[in-house]
Protein backbone atom coordinates (compact mmCIF):
# COMPACT_ATOMS: atom_id res chain seq x y z
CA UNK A 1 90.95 -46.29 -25.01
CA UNK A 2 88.53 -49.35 -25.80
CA UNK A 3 89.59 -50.58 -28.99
CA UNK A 4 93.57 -50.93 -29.75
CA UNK A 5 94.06 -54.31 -30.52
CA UNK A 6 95.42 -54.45 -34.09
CA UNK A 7 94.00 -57.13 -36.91
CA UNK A 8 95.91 -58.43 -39.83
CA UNK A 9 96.11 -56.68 -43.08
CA UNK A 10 94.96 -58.18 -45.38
CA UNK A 11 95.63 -57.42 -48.80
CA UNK A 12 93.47 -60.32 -50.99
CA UNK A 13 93.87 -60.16 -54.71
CA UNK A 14 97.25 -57.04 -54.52
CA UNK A 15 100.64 -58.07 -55.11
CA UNK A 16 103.00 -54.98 -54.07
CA UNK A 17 105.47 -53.86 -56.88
CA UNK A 18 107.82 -53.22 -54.21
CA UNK A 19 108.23 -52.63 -50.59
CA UNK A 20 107.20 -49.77 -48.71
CA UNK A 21 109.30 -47.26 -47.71
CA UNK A 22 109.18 -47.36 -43.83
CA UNK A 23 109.09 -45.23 -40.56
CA UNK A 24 108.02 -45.06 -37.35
CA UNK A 25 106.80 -41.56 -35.54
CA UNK A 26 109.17 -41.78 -31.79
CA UNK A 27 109.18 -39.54 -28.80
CA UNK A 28 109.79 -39.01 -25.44
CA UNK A 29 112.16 -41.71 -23.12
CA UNK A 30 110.30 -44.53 -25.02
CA UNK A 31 111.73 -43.10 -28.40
CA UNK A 32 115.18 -43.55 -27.27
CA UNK A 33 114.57 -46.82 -26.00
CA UNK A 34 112.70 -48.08 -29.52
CA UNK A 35 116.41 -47.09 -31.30
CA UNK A 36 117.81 -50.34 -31.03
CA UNK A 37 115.16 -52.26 -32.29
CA UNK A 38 114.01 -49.98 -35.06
CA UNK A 39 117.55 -49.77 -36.22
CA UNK A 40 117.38 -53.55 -36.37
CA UNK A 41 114.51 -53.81 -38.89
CA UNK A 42 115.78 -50.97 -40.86
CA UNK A 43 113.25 -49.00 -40.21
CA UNK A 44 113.72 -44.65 -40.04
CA UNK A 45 111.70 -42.02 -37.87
CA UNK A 46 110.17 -39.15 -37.16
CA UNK A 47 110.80 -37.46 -33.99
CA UNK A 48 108.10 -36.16 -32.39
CA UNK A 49 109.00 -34.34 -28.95
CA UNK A 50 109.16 -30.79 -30.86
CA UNK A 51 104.97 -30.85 -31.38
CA UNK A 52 104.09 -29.61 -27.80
CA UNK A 53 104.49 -25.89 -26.50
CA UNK A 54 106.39 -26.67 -23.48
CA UNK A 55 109.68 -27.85 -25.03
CA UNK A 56 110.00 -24.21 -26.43
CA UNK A 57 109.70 -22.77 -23.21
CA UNK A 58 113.13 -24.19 -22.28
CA UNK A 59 116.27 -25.52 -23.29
CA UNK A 60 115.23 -27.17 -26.79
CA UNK A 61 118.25 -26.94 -28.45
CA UNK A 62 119.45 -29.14 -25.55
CA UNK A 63 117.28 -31.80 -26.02
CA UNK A 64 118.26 -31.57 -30.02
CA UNK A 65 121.46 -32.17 -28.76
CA UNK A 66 121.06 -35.01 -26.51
CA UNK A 67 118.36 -36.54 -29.79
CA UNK A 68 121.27 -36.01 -32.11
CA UNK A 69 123.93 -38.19 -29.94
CA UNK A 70 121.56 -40.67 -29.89
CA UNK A 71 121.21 -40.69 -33.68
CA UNK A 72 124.94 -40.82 -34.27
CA UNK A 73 125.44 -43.77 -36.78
CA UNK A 74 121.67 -44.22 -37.09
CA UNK A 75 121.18 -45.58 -40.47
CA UNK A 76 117.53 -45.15 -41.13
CA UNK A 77 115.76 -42.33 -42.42
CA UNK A 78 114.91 -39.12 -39.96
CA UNK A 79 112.52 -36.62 -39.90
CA UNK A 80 111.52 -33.99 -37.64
CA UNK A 81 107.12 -33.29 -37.08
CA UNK A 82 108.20 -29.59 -36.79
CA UNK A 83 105.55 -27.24 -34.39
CA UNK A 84 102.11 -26.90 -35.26
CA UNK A 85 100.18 -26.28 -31.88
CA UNK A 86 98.41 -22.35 -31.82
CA UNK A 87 100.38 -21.78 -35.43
CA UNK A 88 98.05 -20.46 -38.35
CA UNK A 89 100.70 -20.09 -41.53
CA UNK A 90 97.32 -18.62 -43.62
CA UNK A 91 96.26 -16.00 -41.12
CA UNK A 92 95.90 -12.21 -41.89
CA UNK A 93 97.49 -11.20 -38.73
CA UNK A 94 101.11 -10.03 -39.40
CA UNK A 95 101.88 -10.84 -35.68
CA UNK A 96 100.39 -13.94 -35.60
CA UNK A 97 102.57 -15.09 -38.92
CA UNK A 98 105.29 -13.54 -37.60
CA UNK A 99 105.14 -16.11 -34.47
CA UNK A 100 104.05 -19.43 -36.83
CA UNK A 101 107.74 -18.31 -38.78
CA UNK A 102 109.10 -17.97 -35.48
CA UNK A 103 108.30 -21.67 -34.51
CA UNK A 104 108.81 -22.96 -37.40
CA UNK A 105 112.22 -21.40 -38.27
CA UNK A 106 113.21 -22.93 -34.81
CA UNK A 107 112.04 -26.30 -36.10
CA UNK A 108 114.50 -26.16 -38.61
CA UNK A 109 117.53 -26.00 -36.67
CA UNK A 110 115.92 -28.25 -34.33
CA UNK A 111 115.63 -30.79 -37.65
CA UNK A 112 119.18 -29.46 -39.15
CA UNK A 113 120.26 -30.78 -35.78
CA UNK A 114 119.29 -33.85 -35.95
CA UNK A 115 120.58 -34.55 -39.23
CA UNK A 116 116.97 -34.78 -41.14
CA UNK A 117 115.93 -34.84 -44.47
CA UNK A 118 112.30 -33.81 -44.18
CA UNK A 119 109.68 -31.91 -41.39
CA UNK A 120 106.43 -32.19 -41.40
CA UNK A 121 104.35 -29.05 -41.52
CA UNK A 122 100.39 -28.48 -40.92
CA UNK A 123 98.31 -27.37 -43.81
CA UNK A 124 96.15 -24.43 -42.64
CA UNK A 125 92.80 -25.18 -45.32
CA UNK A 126 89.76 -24.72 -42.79
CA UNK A 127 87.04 -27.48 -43.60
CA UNK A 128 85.14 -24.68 -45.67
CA UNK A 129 85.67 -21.38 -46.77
CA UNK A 130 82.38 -19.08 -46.67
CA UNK A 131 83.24 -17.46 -49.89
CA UNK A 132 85.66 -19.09 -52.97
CA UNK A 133 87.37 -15.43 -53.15
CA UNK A 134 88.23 -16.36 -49.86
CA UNK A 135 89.59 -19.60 -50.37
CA UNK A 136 91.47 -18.58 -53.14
CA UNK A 137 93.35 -15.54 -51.10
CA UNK A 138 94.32 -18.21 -48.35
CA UNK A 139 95.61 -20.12 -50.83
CA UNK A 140 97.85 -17.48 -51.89
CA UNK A 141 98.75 -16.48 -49.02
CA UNK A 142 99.67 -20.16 -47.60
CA UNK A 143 102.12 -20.64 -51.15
CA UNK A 144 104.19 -17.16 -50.23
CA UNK A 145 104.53 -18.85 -46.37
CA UNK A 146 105.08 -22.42 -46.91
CA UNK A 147 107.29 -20.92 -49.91
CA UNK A 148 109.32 -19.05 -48.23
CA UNK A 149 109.80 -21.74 -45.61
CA UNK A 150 110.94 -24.36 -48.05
CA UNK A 151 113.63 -21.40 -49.53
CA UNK A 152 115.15 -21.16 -46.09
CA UNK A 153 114.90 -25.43 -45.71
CA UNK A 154 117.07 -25.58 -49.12
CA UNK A 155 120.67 -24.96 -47.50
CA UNK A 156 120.06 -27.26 -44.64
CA UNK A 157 118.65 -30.33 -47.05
CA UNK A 158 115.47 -29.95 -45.87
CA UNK A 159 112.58 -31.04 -47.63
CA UNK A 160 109.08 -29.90 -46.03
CA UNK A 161 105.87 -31.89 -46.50
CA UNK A 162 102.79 -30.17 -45.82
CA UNK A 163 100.02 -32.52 -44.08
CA UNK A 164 96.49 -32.33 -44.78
CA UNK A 165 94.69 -31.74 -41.55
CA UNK A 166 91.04 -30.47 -41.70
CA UNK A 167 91.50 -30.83 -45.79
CA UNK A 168 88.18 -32.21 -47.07
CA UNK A 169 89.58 -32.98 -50.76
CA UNK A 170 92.96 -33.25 -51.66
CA UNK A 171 93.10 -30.98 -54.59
CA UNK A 172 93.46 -27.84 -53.32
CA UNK A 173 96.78 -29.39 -51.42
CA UNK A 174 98.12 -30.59 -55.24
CA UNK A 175 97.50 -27.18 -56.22
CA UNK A 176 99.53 -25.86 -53.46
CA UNK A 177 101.98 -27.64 -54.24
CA UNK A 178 101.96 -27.01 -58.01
CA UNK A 179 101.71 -23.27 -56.99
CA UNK A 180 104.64 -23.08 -55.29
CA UNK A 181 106.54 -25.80 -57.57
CA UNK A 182 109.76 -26.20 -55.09
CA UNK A 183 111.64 -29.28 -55.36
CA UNK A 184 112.04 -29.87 -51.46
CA UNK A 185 108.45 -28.62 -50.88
CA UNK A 186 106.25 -31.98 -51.23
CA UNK A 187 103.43 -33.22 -49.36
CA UNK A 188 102.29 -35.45 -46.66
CA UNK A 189 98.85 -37.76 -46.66
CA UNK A 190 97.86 -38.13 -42.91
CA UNK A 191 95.25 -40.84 -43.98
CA UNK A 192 93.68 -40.63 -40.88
CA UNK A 193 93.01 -37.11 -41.45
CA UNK A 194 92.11 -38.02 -44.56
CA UNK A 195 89.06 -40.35 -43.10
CA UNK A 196 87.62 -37.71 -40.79
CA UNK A 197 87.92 -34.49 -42.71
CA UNK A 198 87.55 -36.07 -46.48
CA UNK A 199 85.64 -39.13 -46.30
CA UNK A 200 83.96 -38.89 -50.11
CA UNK A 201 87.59 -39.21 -51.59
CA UNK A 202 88.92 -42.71 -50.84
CA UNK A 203 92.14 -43.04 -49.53
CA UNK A 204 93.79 -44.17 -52.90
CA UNK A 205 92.31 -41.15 -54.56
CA UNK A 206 93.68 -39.09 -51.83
CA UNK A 207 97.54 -40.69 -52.52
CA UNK A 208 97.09 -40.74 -56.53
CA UNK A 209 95.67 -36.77 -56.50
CA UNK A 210 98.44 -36.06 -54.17
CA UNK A 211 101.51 -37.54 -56.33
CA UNK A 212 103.71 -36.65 -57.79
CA UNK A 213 104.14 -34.38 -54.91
CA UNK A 214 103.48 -36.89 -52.35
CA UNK A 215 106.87 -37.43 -50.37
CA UNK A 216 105.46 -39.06 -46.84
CA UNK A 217 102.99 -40.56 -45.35
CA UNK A 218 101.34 -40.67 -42.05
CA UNK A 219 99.76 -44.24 -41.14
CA UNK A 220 96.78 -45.24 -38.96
CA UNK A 221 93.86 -45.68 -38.45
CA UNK A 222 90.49 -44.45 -36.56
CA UNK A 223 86.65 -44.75 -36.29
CA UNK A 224 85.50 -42.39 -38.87
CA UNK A 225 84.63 -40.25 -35.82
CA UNK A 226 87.59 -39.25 -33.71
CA UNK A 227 91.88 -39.14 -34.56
CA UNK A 228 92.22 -41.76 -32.41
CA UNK A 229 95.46 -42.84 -34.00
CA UNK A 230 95.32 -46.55 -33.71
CA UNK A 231 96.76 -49.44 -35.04
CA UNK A 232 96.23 -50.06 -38.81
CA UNK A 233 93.07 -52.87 -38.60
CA UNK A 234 91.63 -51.51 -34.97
CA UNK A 235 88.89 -49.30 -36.72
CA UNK A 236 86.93 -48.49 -39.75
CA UNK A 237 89.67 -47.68 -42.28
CA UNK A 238 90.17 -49.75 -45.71
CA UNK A 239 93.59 -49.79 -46.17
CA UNK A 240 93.90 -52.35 -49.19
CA UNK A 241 94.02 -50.12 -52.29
CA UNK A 242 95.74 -47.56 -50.77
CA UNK A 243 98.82 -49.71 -49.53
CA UNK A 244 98.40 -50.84 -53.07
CA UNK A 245 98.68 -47.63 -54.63
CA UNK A 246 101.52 -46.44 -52.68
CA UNK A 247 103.88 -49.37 -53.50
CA UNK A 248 103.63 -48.36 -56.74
CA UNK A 249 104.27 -44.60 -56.62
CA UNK A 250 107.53 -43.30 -57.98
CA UNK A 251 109.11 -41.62 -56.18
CA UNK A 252 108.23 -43.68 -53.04
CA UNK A 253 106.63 -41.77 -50.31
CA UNK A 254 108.28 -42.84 -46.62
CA UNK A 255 104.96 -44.48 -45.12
CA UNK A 256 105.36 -43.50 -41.32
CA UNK A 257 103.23 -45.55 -38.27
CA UNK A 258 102.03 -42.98 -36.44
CA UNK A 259 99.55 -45.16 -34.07
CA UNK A 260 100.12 -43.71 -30.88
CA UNK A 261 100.12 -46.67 -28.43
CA UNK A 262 103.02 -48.50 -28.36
CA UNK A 263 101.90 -51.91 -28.97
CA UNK A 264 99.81 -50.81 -31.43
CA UNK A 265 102.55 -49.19 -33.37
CA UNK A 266 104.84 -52.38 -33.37
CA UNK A 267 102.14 -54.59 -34.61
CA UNK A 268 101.32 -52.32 -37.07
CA UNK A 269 105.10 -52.91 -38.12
CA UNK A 270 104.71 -56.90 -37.62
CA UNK A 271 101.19 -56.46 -40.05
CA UNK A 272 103.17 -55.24 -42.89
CA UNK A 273 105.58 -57.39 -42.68
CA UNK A 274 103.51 -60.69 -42.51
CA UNK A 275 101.89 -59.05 -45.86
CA UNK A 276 104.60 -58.95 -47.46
CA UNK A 277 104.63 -54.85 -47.54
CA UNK A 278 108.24 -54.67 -45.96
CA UNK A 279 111.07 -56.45 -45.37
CA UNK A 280 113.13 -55.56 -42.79
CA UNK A 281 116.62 -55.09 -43.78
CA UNK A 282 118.14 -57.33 -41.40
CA UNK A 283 116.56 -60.31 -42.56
CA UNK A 284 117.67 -59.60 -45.68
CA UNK A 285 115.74 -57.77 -47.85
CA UNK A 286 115.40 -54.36 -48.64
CA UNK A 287 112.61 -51.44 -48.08
């Protein structure tokens, strides 16, 4: 990667109404290891080492296990980025529904587990639809699955937040949302989705179209061209009314750093901080 050094940002003229509600998106032997230290700013997670296809080839309920003793008198937030790899929720293939409820039915005891309070989701909206009959039947047939999914969700506490992935306007995601009118069914703005799939909304239309189902946020940023999931301030994103917009939603979404590198991640953190966007809880304030 050529470009992961994180800038500053700066937020000129916009005085938050409040803190940010914070996260950061964990995995793998590093995730266990950032515990300590996110637990020290008061910051929550997401848990990310249910994504990939190999973990349900084996023992996951294992590794829920051993993620679940970790967590014991965690105080932050959790949430679980349930499967998404090969799954197609708005497909016309009974079989190949019958395996995305599969995976994602085992993501829920995976999150249930782990003692979480929301899982992310993927949106299944294709870029374009060749006909708006067709759009409109996907649409119908993604409110019946991610329906249904949020019915099962409701015993365990569970809300789920669909993501916008190749979404180019964030309507039709509001109207998904509308359409299936759940209260632990919300959303979730991946804004650097949001920059490579919807570039003629900005990114504060995309968060005030979104509310008041907005519930979570995914943050970082990219080149316009790739997800390269960087540090906020390493590429072309303008995050200034959007972090604006945010701190002013009711309810608050939980704004997760999903930059992938490590370092970038952390002074993503430190950036939000030195803005006055967060405070972490152990220096006392509140977030």
């Amino acid at each position: 990667m050529a470009q992961t050094t994180t800038t500053a940002i700066t937020t000129p003229g916009i005085t938050p109404r409040r803190g940010l509600t914070l996260a950061m998106s964990i995995g793998g032997e590093e995730g266990f290891d950032d515990l300590p230290r996110l637990r020290e700013y008061g910051v929550g997670i997401e848990i990310t080492d249910f994504i990939g296809v190999a973990i349900w080839q084996g023992d996951y309920q294992a590794h829920a296990r051993r993620w679940a003793a970790a967590l014991r008198g965690f105080p932050g937030d959790k949430c679980l980025h349930g499967a998404f790899i090969d799954l197609a929720p708005g497909a016309l293939e009974p079989e190949v529904i019958a395996f995305a409820r599969r995976r994602h039915q085992q993501s829920l005891e995976v999150a249930a587990t782990l003692g979480c309070d929301l899982m992310v989701v993927h949106s299944d909206f294709p870029p374009r639809e060749a006909q708006p009959t067709q759009h409109a039947e996907r649409a119908a047939r993604l409110a019946d699955y991610f329906g249904t999914l949020a019915e099962k969700a409701t015993p365990l506490g569970i809300t789920i937040v669909i993501e916008n992935i190749r979404d180019s306007n964030p309507r039709q995601l509001a109207d998904l949302a509308a359409a299936i009118a759940l209260p632990n069914l919300g959303l979730s703005l991946d804004v650097g989705h949001a920059n490579l799939y919807g570039p003629a909304y900005a990114l504060d239309e995309w968060a005030l179209t979104l509310a008041p189902a907005l519930r979570h946020v995914h943050l970082h940023d990219n080149d316009g061209r790739f997800d390269r999931h960087w540090g906020v301030g390493a590429g072309t994103m303008n995050f200034r009314a959007f972090l604006a917009t945010v701190a002013a939603l009711a309810p608050a979404p939980r704004v997760t750093i999903e930059a992938l590198p490590r370092a970038d991640a952390w002074q993503t953190l430190e950036g939000l901080i030195a803005e006055g966007w967060y405070t972490p809880s152990g220096l006392g304030g509140t977030h």
